[in-house]
PDB file of N, CA and C in Angstrom:
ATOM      1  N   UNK A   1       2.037 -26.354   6.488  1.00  0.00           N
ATOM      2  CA  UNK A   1       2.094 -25.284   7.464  1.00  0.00           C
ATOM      3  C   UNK A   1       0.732 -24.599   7.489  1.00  0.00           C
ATOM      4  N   UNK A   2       0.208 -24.606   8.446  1.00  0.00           N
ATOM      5  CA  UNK A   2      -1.206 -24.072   8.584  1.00  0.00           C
ATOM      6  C   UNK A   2      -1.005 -22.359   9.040  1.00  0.00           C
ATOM      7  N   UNK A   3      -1.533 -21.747   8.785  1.00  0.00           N
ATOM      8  CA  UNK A   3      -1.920 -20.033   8.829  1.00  0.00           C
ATOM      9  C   UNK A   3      -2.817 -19.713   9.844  1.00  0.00           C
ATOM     10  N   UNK A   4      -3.213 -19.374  10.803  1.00  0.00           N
ATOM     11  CA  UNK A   4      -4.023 -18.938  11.336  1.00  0.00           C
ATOM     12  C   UNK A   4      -4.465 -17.666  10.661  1.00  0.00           C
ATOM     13  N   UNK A   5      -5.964 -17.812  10.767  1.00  0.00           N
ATOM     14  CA  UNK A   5      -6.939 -16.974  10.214  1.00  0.00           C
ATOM     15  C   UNK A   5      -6.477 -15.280  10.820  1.00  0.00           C
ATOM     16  N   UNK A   6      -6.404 -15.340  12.180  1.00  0.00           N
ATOM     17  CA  UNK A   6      -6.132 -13.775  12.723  1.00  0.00           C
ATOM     18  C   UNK A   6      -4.772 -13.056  11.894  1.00  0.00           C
ATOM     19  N   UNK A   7      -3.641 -14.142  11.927  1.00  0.00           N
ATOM     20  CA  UNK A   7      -2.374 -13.343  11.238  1.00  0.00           C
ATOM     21  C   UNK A   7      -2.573 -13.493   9.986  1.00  0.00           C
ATOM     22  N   UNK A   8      -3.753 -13.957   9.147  1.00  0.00           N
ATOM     23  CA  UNK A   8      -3.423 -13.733   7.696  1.00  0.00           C
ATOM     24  C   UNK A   8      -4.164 -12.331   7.586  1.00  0.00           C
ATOM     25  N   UNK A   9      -5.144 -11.797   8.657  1.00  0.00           N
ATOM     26  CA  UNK A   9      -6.186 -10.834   8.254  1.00  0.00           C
ATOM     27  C   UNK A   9      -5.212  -9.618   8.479  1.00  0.00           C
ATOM     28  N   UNK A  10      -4.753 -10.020   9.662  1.00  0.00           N
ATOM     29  CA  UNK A  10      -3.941  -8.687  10.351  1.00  0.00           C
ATOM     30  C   UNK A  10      -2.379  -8.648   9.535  1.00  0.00           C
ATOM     31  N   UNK A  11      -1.957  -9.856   9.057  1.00  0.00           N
ATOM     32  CA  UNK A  11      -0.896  -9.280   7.605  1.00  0.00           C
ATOM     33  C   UNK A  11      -1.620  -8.632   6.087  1.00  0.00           C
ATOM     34  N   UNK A  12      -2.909  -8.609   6.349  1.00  0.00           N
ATOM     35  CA  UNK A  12      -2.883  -7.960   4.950  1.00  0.00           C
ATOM     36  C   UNK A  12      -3.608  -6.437   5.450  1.00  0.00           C
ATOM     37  N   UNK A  13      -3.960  -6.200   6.681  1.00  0.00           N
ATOM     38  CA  UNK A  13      -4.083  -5.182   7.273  1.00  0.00           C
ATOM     39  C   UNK A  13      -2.775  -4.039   7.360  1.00  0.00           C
ATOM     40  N   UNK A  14      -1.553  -4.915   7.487  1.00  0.00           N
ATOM     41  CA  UNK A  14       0.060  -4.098   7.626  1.00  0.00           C
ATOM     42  C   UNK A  14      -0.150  -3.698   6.104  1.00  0.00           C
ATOM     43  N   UNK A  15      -0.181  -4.608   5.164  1.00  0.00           N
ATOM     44  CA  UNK A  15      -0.372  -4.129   3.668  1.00  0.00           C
ATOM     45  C   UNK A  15      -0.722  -2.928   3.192  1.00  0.00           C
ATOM     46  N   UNK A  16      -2.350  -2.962   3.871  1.00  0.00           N
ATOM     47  CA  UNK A  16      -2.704  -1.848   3.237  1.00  0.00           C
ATOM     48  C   UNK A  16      -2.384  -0.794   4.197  1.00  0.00           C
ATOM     49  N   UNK A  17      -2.222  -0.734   5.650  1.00  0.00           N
ATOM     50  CA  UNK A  17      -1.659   0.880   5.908  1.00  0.00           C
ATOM     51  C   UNK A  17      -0.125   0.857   5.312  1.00  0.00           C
ATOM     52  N   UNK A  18       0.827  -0.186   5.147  1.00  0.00           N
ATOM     53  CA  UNK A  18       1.826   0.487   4.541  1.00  0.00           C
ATOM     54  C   UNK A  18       1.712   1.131   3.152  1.00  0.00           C
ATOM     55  N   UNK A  19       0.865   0.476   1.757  1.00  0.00           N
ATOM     56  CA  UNK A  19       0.755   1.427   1.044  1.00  0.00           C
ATOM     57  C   UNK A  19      -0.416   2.337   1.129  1.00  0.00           C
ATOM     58  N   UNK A  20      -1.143   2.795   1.862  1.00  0.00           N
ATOM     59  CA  UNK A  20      -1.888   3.551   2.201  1.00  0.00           C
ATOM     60  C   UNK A  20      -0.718   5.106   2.626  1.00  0.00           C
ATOM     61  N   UNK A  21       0.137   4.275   3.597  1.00  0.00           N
ATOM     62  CA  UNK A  21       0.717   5.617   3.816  1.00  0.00           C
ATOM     63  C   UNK A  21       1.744   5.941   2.913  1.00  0.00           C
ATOM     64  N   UNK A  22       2.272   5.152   1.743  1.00  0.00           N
ATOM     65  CA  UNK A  22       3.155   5.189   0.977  1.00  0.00           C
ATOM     66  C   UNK A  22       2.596   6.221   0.199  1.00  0.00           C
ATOM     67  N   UNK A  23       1.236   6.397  -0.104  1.00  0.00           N
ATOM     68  CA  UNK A  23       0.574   7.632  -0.975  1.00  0.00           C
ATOM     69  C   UNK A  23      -0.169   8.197  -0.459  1.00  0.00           C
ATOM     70  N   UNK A  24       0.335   8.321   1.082  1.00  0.00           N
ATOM     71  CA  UNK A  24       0.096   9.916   1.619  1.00  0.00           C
ATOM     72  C   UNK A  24      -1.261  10.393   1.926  1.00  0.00           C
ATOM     73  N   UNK A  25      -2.620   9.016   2.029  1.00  0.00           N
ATOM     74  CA  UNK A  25      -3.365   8.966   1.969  1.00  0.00           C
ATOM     75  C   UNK A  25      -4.239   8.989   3.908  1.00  0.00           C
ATOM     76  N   UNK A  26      -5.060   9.774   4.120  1.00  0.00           N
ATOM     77  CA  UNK A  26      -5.831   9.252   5.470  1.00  0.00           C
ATOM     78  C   UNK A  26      -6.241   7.878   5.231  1.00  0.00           C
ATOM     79  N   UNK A  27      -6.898   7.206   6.391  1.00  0.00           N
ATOM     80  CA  UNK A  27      -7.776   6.684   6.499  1.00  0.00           C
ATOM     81  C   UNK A  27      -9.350   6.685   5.946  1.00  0.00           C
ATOM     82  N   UNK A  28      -9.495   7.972   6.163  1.00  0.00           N
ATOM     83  CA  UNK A  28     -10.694   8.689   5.573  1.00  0.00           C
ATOM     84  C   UNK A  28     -10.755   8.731   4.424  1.00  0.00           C
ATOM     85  N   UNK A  29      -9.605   9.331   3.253  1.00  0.00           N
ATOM     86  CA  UNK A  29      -9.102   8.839   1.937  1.00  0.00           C
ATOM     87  C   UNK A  29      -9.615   7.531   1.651  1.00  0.00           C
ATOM     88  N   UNK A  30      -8.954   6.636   2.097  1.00  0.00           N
ATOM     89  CA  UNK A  30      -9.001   5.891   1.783  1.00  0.00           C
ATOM     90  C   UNK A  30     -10.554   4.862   1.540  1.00  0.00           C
ATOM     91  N   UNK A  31     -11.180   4.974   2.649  1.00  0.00           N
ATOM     92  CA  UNK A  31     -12.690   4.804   3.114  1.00  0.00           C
ATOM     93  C   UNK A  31     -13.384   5.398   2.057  1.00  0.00           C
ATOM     94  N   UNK A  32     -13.033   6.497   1.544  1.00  0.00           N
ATOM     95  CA  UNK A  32     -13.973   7.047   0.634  1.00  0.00           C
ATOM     96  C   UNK A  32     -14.011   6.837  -0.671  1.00  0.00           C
ATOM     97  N   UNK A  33     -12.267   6.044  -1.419  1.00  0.00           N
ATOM     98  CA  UNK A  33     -12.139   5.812  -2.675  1.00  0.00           C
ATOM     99  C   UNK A  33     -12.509   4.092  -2.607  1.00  0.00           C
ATOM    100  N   UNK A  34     -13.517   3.162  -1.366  1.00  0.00           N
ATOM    101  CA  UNK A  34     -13.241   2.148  -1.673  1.00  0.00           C
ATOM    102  C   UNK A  34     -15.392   1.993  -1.422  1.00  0.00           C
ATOM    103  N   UNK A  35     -15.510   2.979  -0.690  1.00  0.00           N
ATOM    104  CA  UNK A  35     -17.102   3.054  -0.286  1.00  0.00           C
ATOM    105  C   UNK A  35     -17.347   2.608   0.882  1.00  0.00           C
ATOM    106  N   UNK A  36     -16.023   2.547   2.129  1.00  0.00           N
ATOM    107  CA  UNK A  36     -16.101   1.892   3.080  1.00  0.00           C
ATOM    108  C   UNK A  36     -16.289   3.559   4.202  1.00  0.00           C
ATOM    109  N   UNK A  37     -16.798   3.282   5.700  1.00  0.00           N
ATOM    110  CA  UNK A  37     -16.344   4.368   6.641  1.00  0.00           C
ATOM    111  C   UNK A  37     -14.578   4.198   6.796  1.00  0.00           C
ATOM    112  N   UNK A  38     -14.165   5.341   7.545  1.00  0.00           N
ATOM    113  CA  UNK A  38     -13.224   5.228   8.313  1.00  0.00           C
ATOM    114  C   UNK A  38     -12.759   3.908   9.405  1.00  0.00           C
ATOM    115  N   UNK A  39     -14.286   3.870  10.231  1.00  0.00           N
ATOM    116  CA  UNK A  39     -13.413   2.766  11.175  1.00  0.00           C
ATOM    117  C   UNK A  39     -13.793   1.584  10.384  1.00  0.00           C
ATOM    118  N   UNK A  40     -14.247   1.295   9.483  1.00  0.00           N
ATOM    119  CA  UNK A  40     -13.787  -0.090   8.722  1.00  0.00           C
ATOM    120  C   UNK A  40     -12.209  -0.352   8.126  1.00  0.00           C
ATOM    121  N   UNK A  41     -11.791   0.648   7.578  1.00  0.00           N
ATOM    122  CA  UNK A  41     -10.238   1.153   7.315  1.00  0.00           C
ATOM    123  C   UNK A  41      -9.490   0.373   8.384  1.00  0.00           C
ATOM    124  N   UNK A  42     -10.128   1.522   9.362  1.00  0.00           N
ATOM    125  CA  UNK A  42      -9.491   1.233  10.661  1.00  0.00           C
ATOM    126  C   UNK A  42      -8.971  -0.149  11.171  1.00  0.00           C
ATOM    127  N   UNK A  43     -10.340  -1.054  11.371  1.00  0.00           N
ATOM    128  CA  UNK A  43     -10.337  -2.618  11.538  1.00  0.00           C
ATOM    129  C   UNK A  43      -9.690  -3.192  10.812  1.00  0.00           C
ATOM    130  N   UNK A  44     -10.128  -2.817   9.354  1.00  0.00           N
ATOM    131  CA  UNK A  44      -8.999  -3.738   8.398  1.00  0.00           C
ATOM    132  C   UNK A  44      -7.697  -3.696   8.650  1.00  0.00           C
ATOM    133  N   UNK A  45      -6.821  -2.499   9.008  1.00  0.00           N
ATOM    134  CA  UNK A  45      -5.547  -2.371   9.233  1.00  0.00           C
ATOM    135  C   UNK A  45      -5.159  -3.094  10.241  1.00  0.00           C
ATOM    136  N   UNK A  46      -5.951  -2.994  11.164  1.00  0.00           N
ATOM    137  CA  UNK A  46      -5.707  -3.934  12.778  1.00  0.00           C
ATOM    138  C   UNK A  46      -6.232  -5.230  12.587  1.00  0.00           C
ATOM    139  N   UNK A  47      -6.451  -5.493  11.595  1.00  0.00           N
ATOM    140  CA  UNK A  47      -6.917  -7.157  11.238  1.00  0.00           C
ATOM    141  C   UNK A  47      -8.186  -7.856  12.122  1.00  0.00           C
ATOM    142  N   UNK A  48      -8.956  -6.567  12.509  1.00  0.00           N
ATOM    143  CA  UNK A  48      -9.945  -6.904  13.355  1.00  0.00           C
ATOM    144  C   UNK A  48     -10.972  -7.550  12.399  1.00  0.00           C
ATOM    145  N   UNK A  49     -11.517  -6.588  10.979  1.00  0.00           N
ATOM    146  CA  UNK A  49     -12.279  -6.387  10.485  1.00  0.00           C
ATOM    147  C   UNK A  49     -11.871  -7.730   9.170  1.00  0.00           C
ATOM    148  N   UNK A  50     -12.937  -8.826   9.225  1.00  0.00           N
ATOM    149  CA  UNK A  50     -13.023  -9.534   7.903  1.00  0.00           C
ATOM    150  C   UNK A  50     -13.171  -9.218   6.648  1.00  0.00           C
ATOM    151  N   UNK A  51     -12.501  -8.924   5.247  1.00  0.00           N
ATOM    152  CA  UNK A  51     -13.239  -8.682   4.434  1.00  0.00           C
ATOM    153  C   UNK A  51     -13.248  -9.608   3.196  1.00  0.00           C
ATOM    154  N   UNK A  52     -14.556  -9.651   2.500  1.00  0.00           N
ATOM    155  CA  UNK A  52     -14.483 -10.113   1.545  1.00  0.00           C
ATOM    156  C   UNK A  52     -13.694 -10.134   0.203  1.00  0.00           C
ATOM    157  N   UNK A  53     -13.977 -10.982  -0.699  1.00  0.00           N
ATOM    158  CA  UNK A  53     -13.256 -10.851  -2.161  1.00  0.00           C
ATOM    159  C   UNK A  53     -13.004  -9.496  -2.939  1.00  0.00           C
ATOM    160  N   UNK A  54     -13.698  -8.981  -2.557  1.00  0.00           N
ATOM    161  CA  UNK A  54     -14.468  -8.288  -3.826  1.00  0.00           C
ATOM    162  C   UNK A  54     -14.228  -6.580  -2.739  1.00  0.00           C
ATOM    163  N   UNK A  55     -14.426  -6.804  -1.839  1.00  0.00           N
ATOM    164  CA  UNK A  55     -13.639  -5.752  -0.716  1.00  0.00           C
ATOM    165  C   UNK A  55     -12.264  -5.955  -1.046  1.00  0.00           C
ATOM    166  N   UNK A  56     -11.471  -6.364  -1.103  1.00  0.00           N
ATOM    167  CA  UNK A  56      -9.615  -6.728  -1.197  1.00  0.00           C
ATOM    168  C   UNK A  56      -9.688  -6.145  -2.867  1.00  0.00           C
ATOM    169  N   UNK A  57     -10.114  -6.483  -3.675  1.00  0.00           N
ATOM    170  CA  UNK A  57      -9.762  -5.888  -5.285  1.00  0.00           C
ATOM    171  C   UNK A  57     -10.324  -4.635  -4.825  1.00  0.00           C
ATOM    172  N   UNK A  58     -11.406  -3.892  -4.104  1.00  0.00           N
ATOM    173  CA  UNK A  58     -11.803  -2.428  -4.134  1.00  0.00           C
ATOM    174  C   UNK A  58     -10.682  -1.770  -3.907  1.00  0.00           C
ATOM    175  N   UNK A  59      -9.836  -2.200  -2.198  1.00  0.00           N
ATOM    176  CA  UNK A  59      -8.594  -1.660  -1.522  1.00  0.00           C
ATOM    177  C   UNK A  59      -7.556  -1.631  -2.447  1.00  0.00           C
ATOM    178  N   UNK A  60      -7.015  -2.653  -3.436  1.00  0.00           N
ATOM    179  CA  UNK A  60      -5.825  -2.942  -4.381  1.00  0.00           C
ATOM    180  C   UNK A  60      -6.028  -1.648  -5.644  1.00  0.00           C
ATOM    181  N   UNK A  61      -7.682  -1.448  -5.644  1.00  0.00           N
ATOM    182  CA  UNK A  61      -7.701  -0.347  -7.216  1.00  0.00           C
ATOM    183  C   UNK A  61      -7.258   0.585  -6.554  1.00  0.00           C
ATOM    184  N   UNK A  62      -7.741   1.018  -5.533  1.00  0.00           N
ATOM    185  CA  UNK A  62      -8.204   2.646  -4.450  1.00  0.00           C
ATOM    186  C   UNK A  62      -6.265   2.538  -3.834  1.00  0.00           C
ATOM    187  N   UNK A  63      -5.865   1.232  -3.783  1.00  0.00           N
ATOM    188  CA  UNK A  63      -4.092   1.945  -2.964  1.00  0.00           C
ATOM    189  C   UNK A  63      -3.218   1.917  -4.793  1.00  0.00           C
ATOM    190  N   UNK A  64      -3.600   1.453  -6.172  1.00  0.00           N
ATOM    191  CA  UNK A  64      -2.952   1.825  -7.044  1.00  0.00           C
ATOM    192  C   UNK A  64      -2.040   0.234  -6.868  1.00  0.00           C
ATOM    193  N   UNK A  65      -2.557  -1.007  -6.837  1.00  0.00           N
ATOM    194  CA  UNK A  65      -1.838  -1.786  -6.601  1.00  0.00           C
ATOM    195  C   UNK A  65      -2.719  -3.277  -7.130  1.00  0.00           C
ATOM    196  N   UNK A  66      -1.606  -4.013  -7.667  1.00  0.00           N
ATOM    197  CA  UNK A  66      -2.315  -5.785  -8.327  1.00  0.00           C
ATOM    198  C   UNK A  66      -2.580  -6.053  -6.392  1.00  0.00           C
ATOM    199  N   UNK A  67      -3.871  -6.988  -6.944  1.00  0.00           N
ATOM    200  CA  UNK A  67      -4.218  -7.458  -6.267  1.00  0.00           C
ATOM    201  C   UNK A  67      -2.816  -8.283  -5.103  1.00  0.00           C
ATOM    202  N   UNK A  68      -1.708  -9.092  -5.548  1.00  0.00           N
ATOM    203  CA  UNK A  68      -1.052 -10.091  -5.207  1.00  0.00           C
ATOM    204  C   UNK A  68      -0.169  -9.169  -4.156  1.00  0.00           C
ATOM    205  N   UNK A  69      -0.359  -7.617  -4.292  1.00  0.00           N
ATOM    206  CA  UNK A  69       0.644  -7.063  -3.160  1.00  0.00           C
ATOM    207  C   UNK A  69      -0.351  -6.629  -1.995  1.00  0.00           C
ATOM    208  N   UNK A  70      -1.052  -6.999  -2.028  1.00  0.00           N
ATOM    209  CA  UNK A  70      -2.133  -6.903  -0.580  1.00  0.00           C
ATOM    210  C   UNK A  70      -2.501  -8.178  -0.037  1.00  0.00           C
ATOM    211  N   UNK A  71      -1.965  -9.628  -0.454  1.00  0.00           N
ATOM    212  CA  UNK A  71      -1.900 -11.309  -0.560  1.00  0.00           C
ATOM    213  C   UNK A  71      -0.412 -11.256   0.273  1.00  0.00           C
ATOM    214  N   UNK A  72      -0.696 -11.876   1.860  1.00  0.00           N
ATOM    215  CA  UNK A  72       0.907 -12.073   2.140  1.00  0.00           C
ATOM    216  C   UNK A  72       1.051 -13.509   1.659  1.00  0.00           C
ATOM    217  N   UNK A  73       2.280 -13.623   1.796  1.00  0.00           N
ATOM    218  CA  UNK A  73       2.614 -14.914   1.769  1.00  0.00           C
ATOM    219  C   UNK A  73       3.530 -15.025   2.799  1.00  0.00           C
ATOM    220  N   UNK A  74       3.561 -16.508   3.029  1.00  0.00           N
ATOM    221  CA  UNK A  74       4.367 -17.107   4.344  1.00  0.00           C
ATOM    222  C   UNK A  74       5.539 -18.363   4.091  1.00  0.00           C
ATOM    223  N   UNK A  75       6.584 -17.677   4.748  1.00  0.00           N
ATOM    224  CA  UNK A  75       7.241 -19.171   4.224  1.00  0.00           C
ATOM    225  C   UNK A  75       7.716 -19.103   5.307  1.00  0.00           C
ATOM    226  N   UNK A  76       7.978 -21.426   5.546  1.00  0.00           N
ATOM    227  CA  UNK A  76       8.820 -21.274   6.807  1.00  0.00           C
ATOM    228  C   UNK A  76      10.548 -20.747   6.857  1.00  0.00           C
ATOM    229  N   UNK A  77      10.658 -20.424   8.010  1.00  0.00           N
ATOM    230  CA  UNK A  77      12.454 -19.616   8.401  1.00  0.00           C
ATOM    231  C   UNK A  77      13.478 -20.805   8.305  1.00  0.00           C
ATOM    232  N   UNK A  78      14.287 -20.452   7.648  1.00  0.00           N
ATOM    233  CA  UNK A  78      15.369 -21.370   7.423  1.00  0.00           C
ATOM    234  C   UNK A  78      15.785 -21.923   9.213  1.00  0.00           C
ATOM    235  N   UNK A  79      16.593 -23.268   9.091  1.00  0.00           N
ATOM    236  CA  UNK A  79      16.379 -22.970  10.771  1.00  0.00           C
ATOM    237  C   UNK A  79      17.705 -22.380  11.416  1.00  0.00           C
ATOM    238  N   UNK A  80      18.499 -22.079  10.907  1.00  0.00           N
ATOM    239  CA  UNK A  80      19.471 -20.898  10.810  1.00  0.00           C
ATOM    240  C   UNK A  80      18.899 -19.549  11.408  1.00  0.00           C
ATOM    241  N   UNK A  81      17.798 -19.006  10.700  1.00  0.00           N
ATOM    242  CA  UNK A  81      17.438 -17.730  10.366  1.00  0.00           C
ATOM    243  C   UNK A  81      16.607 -18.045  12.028  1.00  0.00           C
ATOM    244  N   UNK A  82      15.517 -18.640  12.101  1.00  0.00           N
ATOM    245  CA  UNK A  82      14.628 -19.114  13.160  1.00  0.00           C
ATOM    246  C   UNK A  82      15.670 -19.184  14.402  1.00  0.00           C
ATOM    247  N   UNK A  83      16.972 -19.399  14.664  1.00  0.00           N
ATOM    248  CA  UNK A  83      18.155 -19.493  15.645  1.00  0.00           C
ATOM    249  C   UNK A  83      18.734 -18.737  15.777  1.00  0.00           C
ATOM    250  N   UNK A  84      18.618 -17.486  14.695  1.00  0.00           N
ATOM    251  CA  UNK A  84      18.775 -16.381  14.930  1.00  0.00           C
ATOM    252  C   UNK A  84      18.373 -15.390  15.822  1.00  0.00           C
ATOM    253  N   UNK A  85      17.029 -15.307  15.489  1.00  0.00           N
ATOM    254  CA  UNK A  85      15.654 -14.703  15.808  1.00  0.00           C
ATOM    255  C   UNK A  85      15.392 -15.212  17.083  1.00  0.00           C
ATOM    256  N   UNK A  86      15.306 -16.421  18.184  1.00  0.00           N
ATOM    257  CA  UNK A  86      15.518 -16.559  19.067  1.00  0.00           C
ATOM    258  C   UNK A  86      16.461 -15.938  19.708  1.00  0.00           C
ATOM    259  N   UNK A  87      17.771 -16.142  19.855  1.00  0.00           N
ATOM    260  CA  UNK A  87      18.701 -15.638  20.273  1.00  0.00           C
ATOM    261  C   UNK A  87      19.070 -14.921  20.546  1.00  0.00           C
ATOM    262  N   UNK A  88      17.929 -13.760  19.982  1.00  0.00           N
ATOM    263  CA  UNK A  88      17.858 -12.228  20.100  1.00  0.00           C
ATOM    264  C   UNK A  88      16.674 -11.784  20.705  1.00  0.00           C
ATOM    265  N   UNK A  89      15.987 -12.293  21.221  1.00  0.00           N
ATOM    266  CA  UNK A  89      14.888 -12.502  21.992  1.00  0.00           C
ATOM    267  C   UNK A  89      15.454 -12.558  23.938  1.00  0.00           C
ATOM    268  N   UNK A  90      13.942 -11.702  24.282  1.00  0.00           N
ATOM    269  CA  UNK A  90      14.251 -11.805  25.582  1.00  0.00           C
ATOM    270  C   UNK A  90      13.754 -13.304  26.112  1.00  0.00           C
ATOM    271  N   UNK A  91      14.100 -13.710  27.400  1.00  0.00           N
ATOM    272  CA  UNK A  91      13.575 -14.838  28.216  1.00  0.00           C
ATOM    273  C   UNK A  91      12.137 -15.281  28.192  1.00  0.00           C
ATOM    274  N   UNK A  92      11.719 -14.018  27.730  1.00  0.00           N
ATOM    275  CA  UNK A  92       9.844 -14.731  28.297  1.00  0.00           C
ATOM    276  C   UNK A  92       9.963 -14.504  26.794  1.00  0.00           C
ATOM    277  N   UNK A  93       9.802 -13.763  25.986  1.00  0.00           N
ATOM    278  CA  UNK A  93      10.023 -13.968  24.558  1.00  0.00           C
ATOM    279  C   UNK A  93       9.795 -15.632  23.853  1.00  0.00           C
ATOM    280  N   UNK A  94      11.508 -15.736  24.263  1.00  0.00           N
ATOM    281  CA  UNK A  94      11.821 -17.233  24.127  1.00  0.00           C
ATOM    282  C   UNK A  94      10.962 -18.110  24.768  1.00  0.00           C
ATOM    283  N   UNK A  95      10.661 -17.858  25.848  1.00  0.00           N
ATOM    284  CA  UNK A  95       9.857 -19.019  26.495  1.00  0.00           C
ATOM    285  C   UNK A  95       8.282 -19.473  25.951  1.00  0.00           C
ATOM    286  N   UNK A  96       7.781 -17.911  25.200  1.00  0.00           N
ATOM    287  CA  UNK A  96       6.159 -18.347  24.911  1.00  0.00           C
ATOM    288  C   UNK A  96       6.847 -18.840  22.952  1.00  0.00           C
ATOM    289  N   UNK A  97       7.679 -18.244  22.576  1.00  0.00           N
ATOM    290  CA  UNK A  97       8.115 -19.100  21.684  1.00  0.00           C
ATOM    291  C   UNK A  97       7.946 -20.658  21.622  1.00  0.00           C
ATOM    292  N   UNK A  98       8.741 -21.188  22.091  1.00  0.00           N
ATOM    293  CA  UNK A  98       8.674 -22.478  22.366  1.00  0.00           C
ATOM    294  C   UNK A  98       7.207 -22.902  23.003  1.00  0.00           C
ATOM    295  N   UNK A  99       6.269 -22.411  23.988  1.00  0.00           N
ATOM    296  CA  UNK A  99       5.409 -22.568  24.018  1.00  0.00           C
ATOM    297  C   UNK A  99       4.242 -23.381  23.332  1.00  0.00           C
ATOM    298  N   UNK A 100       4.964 -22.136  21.938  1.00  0.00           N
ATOM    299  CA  UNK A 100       3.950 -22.342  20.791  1.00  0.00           C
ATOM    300  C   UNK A 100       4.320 -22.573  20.124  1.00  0.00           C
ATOM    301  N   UNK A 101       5.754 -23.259  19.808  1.00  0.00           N
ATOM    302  CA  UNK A 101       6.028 -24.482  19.384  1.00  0.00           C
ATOM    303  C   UNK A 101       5.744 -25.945  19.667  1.00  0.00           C
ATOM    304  N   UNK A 102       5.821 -25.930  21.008  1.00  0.00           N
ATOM    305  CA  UNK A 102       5.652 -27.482  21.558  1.00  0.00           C
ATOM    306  C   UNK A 102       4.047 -27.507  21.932  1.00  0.00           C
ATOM    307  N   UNK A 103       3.124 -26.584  21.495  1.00  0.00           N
ATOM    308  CA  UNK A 103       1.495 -26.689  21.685  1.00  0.00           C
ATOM    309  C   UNK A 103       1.153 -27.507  19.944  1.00  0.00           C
ATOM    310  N   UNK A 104       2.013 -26.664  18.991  1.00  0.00           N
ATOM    311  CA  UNK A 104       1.601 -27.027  18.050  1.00  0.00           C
ATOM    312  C   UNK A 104       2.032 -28.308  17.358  1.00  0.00           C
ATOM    313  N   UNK A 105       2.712 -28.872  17.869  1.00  0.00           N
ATOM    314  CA  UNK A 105       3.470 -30.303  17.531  1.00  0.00           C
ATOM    315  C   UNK A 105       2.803 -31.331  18.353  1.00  0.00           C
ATOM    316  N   UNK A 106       1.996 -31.031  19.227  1.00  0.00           N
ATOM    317  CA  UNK A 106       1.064 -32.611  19.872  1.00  0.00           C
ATOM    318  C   UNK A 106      -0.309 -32.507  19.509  1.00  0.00           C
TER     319      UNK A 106
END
């Protein structure tokens, strides 16, 4: 199962504003306990902003957290669960679904 680069940046972006806001922290806070500005914060959260190794252990000391809870991981959906999750989906929903299912299989 391959990852695209944008949703691994922008899942570890959800990471850190969720524990970012879990301890009640700004943006600005945060920027300042890691040596970064604000709108780098910023980017990182929106998965705009790339960061390095050694940037990701700064964010993990500065949110009070092991490195491995700012690391998503991905697994595929049971296909139960995946038939679920359709099903509950609107029409165009479903439709770019499959889309990008049947783009990624040829």
């Amino acid at each position: 199962m391959l990852i695209s680069s944008d949703l691994i940046y922008e899942s570890i972006g959800k990471l850190v504003r969720i524990r970012r806001e879990k301890l009640n922290l700004t943006q600005d806070d945060l920027a300042q306990r890691v040596g970064l500005k604000r709108t780098s914060i910023t980017n990182i959260e929106k998965g705009r902003q790339r960061i390095q190794v050694h940037t990701l252990y700064d964010l993990a000391t500065a949110l009070e957290v092991d490195l491995p809870a700012l690391v998503p991981t991905f697994k595929p959906l049971e296909p139960d669960t995946l038939k679920a999750r359709v099903k509950g989906m609107r029409p165009d929903e479903r439709e770019f679904v499959k889309s990008v299912l049947t783009s990624q299989s040829e």
